[in-house]
C-alpha atoms as a PDB file:
ATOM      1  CA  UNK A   1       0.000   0.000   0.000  1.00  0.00           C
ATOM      2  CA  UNK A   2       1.535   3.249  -1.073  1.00  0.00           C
ATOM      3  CA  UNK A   3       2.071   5.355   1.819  1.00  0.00           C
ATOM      4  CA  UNK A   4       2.451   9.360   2.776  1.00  0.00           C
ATOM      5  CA  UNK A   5       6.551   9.196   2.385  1.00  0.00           C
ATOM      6  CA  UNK A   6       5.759   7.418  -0.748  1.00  0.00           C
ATOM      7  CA  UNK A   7       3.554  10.116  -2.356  1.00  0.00           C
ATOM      8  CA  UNK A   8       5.724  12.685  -1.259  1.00  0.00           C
ATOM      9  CA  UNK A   9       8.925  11.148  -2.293  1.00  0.00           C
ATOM     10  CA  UNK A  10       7.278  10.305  -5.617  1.00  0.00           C
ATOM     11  CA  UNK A  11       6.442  14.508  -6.062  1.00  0.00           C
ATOM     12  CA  UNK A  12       9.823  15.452  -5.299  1.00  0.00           C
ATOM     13  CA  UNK A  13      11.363  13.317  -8.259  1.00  0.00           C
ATOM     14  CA  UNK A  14       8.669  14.872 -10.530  1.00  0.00           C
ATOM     15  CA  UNK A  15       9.956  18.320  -8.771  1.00  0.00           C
ATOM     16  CA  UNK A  16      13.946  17.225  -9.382  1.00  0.00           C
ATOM     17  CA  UNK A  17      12.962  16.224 -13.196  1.00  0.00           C
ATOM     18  CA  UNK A  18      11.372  19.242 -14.025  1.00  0.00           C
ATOM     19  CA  UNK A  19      13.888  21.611 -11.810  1.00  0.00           C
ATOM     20  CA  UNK A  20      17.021  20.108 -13.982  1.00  0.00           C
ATOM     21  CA  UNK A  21      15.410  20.375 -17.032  1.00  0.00           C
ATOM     22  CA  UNK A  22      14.884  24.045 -16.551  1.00  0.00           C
ATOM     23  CA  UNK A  23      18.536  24.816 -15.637  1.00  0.00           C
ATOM     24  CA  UNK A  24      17.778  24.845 -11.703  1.00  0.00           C
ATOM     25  CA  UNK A  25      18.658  22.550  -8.858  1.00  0.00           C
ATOM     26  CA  UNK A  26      15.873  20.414  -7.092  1.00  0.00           C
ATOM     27  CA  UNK A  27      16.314  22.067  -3.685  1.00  0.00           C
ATOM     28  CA  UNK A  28      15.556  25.594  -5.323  1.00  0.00           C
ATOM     29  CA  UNK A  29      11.758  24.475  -5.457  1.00  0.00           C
ATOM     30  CA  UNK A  30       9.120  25.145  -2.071  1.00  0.00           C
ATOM     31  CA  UNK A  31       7.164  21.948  -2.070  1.00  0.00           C
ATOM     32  CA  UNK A  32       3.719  23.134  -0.382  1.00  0.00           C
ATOM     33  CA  UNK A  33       1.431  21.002   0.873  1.00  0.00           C
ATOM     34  CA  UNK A  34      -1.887  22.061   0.405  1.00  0.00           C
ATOM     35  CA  UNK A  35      -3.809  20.236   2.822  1.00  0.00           C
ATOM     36  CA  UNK A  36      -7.763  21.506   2.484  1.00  0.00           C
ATOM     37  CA  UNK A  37      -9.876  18.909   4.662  1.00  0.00           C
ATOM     38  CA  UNK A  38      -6.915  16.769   5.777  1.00  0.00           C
ATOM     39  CA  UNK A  39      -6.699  16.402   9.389  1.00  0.00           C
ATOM     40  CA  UNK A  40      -4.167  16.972  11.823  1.00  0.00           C
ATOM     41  CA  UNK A  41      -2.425  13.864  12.007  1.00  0.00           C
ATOM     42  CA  UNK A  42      -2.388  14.014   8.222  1.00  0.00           C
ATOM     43  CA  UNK A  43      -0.756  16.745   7.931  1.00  0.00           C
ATOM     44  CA  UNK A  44       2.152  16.108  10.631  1.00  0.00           C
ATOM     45  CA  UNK A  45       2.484  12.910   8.485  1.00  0.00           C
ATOM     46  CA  UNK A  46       2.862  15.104   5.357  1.00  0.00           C
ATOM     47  CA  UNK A  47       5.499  17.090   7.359  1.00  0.00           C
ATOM     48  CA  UNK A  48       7.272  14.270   8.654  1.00  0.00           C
ATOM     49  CA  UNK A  49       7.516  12.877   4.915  1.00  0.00           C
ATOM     50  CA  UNK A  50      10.001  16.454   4.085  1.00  0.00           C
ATOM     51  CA  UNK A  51       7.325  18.887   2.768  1.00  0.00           C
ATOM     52  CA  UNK A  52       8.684  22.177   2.801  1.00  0.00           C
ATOM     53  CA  UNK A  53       5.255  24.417   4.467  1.00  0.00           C
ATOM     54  CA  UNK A  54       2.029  23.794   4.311  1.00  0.00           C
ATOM     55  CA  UNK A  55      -0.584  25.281   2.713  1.00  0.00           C
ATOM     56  CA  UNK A  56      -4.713  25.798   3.999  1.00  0.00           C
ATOM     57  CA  UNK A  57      -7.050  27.610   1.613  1.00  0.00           C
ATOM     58  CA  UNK A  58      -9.665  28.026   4.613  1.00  0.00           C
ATOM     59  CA  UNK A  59      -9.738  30.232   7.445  1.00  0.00           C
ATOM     60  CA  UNK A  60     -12.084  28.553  10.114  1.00  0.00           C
ATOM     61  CA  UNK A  61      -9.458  25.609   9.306  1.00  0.00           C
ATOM     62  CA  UNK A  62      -6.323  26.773   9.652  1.00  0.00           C
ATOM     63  CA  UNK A  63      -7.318  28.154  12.854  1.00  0.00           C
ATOM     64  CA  UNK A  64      -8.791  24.556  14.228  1.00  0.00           C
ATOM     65  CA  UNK A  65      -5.150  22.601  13.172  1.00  0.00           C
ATOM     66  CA  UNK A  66      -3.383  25.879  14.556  1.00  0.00           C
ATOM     67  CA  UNK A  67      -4.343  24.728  17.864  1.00  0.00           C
ATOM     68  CA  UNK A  68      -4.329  20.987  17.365  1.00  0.00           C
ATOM     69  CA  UNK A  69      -0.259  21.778  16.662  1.00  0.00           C
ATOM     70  CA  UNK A  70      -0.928  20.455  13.118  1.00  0.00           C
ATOM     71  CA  UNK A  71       1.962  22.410  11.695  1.00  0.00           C
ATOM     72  CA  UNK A  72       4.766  22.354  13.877  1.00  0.00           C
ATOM     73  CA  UNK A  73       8.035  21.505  11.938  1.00  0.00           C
ATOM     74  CA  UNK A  74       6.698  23.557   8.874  1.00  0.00           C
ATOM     75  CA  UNK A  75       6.143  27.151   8.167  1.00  0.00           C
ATOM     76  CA  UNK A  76       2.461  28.013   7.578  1.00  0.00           C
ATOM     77  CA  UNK A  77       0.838  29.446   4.430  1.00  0.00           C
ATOM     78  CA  UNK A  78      -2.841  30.695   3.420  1.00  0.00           C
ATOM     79  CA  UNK A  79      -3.288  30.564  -0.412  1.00  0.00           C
ATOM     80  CA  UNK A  80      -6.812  30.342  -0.161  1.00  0.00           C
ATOM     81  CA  UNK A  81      -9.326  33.204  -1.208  1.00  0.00           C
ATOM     82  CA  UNK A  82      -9.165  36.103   1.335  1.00  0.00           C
ATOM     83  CA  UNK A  83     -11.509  38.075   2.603  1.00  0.00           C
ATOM     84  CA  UNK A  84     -10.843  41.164   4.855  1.00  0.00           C
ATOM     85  CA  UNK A  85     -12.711  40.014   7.632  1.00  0.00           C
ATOM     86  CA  UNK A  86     -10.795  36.976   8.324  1.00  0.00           C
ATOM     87  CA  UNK A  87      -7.248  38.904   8.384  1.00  0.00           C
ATOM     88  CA  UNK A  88      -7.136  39.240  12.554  1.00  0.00           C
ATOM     89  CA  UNK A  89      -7.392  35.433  12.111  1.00  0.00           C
ATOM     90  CA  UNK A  90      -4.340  35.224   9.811  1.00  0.00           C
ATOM     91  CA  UNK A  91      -2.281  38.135  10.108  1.00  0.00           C
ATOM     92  CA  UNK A  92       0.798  36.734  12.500  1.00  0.00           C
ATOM     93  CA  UNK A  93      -0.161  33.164  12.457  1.00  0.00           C
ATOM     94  CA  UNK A  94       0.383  32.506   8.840  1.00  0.00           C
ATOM     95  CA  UNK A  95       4.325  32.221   7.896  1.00  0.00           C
ATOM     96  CA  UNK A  96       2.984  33.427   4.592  1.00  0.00           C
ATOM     97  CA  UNK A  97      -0.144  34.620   3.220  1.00  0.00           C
ATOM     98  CA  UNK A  98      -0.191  34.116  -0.793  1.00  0.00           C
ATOM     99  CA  UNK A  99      -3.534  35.121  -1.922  1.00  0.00           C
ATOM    100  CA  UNK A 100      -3.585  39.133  -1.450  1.00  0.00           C
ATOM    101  CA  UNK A 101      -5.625  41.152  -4.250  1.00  0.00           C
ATOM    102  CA  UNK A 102      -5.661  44.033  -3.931  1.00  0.00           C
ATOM    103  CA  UNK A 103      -4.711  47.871  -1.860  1.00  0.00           C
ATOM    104  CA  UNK A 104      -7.315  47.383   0.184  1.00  0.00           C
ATOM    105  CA  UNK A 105      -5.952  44.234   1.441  1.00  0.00           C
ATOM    106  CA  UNK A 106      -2.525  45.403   1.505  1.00  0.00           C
ATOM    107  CA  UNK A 107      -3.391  48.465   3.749  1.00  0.00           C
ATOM    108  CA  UNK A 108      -5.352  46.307   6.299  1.00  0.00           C
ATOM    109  CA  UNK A 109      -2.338  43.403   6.672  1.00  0.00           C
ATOM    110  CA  UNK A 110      -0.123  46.334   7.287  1.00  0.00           C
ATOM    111  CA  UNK A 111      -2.571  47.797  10.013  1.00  0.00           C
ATOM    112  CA  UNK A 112      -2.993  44.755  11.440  1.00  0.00           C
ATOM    113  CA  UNK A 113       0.743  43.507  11.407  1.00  0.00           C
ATOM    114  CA  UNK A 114       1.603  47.350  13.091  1.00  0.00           C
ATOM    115  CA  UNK A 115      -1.017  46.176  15.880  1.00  0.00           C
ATOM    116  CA  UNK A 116       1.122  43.080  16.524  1.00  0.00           C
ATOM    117  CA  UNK A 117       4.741  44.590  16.340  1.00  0.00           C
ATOM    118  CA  UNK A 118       5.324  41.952  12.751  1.00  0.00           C
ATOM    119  CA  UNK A 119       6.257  42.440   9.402  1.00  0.00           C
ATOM    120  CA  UNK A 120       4.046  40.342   7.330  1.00  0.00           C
ATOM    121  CA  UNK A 121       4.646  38.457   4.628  1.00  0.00           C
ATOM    122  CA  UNK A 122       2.864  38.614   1.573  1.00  0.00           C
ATOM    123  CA  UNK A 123       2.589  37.566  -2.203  1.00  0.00           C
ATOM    124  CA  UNK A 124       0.299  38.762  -4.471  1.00  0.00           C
ATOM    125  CA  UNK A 125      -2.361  36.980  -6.113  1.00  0.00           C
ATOM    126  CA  UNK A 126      -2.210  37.155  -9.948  1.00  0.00           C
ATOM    127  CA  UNK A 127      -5.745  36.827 -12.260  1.00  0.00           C
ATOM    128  CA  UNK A 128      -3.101  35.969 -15.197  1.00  0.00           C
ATOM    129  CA  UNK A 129      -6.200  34.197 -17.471  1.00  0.00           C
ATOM    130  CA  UNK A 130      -8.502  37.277 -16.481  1.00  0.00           C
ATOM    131  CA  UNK A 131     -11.870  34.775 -15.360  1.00  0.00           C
ATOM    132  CA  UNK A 132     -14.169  37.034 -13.793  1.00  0.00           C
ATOM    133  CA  UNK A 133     -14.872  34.289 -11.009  1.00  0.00           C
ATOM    134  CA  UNK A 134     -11.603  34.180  -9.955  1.00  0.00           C
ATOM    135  CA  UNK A 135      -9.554  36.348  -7.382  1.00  0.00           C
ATOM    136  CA  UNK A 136      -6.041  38.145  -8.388  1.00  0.00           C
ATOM    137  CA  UNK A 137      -5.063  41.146  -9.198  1.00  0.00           C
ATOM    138  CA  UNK A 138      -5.021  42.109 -13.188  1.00  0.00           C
ATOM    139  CA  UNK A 139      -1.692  42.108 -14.644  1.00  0.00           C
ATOM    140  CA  UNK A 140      -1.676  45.851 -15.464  1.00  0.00           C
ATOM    141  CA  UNK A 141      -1.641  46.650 -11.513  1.00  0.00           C
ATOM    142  CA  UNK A 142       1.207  45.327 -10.424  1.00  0.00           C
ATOM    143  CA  UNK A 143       3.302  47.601 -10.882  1.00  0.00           C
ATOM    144  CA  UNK A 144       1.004  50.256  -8.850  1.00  0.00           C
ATOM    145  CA  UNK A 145       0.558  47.339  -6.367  1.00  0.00           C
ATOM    146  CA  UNK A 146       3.868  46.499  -5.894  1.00  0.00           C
ATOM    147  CA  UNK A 147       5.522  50.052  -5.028  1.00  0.00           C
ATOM    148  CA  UNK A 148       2.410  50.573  -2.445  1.00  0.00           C
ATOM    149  CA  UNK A 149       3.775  47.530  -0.945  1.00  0.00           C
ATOM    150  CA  UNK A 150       7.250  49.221  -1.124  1.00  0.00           C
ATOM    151  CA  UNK A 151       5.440  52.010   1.647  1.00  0.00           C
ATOM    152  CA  UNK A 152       3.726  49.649   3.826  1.00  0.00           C
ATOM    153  CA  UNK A 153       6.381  49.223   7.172  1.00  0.00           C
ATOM    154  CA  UNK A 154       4.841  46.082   7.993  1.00  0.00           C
ATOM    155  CA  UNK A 155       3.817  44.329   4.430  1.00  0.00           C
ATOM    156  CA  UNK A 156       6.844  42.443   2.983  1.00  0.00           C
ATOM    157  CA  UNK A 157       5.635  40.986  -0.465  1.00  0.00           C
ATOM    158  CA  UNK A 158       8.289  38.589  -1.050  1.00  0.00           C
ATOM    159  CA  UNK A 159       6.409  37.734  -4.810  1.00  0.00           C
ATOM    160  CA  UNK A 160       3.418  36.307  -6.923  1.00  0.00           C
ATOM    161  CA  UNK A 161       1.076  33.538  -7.122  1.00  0.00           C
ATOM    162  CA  UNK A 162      -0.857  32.887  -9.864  1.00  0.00           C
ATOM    163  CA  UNK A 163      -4.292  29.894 -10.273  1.00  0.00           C
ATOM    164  CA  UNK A 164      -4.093  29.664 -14.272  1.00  0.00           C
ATOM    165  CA  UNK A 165      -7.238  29.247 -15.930  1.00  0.00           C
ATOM    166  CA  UNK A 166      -8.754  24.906 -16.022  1.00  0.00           C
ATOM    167  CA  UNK A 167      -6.752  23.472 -18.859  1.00  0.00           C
ATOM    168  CA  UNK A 168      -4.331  20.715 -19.770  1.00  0.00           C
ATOM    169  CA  UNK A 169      -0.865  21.162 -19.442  1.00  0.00           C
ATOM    170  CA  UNK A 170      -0.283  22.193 -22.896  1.00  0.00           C
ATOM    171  CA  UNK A 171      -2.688  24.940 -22.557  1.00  0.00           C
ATOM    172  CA  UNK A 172      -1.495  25.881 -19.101  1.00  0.00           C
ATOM    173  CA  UNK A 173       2.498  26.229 -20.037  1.00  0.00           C
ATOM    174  CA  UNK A 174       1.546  30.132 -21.952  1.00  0.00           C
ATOM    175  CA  UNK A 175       0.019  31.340 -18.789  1.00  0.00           C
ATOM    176  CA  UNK A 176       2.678  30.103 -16.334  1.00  0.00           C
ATOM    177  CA  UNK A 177       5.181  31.584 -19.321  1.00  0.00           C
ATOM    178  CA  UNK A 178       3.362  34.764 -18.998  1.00  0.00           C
ATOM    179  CA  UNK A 179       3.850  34.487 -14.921  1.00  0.00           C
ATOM    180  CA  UNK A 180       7.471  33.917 -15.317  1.00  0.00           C
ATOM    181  CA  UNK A 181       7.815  37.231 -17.125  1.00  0.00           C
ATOM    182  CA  UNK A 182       6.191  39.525 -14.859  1.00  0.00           C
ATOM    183  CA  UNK A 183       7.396  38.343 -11.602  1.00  0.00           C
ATOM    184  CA  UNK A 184      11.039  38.744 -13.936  1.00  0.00           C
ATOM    185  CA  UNK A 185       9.609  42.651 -14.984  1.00  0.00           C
ATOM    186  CA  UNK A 186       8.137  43.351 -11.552  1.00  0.00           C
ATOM    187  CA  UNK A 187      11.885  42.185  -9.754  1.00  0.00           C
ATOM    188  CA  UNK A 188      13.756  44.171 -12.367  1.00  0.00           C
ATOM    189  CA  UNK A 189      12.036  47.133 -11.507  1.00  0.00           C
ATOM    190  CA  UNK A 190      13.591  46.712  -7.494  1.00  0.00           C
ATOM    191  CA  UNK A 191      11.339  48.452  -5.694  1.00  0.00           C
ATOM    192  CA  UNK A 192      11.985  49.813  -2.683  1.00  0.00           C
ATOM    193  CA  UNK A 193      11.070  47.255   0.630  1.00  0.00           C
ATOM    194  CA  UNK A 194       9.920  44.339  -1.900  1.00  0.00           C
ATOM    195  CA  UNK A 195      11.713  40.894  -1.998  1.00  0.00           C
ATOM    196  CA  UNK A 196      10.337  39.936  -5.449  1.00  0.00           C
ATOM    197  CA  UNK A 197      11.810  36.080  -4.740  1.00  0.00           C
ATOM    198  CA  UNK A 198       9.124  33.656  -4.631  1.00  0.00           C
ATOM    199  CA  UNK A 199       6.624  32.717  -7.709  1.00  0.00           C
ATOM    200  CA  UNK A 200       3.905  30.247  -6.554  1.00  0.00           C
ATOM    201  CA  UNK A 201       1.899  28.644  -9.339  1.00  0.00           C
ATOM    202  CA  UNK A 202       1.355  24.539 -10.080  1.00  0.00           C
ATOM    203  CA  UNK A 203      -0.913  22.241  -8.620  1.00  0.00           C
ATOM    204  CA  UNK A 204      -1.086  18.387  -8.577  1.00  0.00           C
ATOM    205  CA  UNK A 205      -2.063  18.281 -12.152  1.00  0.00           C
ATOM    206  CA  UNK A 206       0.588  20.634 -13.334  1.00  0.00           C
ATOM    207  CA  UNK A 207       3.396  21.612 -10.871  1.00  0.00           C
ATOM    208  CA  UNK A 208       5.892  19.676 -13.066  1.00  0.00           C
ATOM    209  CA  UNK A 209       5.100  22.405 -15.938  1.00  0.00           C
ATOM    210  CA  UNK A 210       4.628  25.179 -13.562  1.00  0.00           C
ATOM    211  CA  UNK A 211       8.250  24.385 -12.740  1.00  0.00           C
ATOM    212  CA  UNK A 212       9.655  24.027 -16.190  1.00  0.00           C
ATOM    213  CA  UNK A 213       8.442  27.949 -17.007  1.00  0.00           C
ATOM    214  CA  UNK A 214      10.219  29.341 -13.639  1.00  0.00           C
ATOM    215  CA  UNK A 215       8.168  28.479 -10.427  1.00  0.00           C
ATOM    216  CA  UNK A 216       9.923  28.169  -7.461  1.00  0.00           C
ATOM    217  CA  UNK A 217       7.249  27.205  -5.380  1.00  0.00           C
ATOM    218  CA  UNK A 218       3.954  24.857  -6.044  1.00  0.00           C
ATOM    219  CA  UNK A 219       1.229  24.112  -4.089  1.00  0.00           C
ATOM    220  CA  UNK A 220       0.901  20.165  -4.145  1.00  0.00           C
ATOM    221  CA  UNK A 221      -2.554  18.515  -2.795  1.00  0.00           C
ATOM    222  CA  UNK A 222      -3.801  15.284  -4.001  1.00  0.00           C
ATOM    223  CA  UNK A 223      -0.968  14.235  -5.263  1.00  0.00           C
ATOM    224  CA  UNK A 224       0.597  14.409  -1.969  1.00  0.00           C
ATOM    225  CA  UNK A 225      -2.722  13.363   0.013  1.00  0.00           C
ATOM    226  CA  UNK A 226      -4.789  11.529  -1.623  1.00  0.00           C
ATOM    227  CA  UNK A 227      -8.534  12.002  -3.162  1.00  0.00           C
ATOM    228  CA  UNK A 228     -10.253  14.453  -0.802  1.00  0.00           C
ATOM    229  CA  UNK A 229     -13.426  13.488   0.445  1.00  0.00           C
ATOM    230  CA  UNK A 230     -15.986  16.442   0.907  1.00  0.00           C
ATOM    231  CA  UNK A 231     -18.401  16.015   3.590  1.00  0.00           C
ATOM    232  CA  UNK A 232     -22.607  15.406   1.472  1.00  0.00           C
ATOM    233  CA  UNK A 233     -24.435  18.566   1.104  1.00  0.00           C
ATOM    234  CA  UNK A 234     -27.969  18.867   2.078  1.00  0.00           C
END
């Protein structure tokens, strides 16, 4: 029975393949666990198998396997869809939160982090396919996005993250292309206070090519976990 260690030893191949066949070494790629509905014990297991963070996409869950000491041994991301209401909840408990869209957002993490005596770290969340359902921040505004962040004492925004639009890989590869070029414009512009180091973007079904245009970081879920079960809906 393929186990945890298995999985995850079985992604970071796949991550070492696609690393050296882009002209980078293995360990220059952030293997996040994205563990939506996994439990606690799932997730230390996930840590214990050499993830490098781990990643929850909802609020009211991070907080519950906060205190169940799910993620000790790995830093902590959000890359789920934020909403300003949830950012006392996040804001200094999060290592990194990935999914920020906007100046409203960036002026409220900053008030918040001044509140708590932190710097927080951020990423911005890129709409790169433009899908009016989806969060992110149109390309156009990064650069206005990125030197507010460059003001804000207690925002660091260490990069980008992108969710491309649903396609195969072969469609994907021009949007994570198109990611790898503004996160090279927006760190050749060095603005003042940013750390443009980090670009998130891959998934289970895609983190090799991800990779192969210039991620450095992907956010790995079934592949790493399993099928998720979701609870029936009435």
């Amino acid at each position: 029975m393929e186990t945890m260690a298995d999985r995850v030893r079985r992604v970071r191949e796949n991550i070492a393949e696609a690393a050296l066949r882009s002209g980078r070494r293995p360990e220059e790629i952030c293997l996040v666990a994205a563990s939506k509905t996994m439990g606690a014990e799932a997730v230390q297991e996930a840590i214990r198998a050499g993830v490098d963070a781990v990643g929850e996409n909802r609020c009211q869950e991070l907080t519950e396997k906060l205190a169940q000491g799910a993620y000790a041994g790995a830093p902590l991301h959000f890359i789920g869809h934020l909403q300003q209401n949830k950012l006392k909840y996040l804001v200094g408990k999060a290592d990194l939160i990935q999914s920020v869209d906007g100046e409203a957002l960036l002026r409220q993490i900053d008030r918040r982090a001044e509140a708590l005596g932190i710097r927080q770290a951020v990423l911005l969340q890129v709409n790169i396919g433009r899908e009016e359902q989806k969060s992110g921040v149109e390309p156009e505004r990064l650069p206005e996005l990125c030197a507010l962040a460059g003001t804000l004492p207690h925002v660091r925004l260490e990069g980008l993250m992108a969710v491309p639009p649903v396609f195969d890989e072969r469609e994907k590869y021009p949007y994570f292309e198109e990611m790898y070029q503004l996160f090279v414009d927006m760190r050749a512009k060095k603005y003042n206070n940013v750390c443009m180091n980090i670009l998130s973007m891959g998934m289970s079904g895609d983190y090799p090519a991800a990779i192969r245009a210039g991620a450095n970081m992907v956010r790995v879920g079934t592949a790493i976990f399993g099928a998720r079960t979701y609870p029936p809906t009435v």
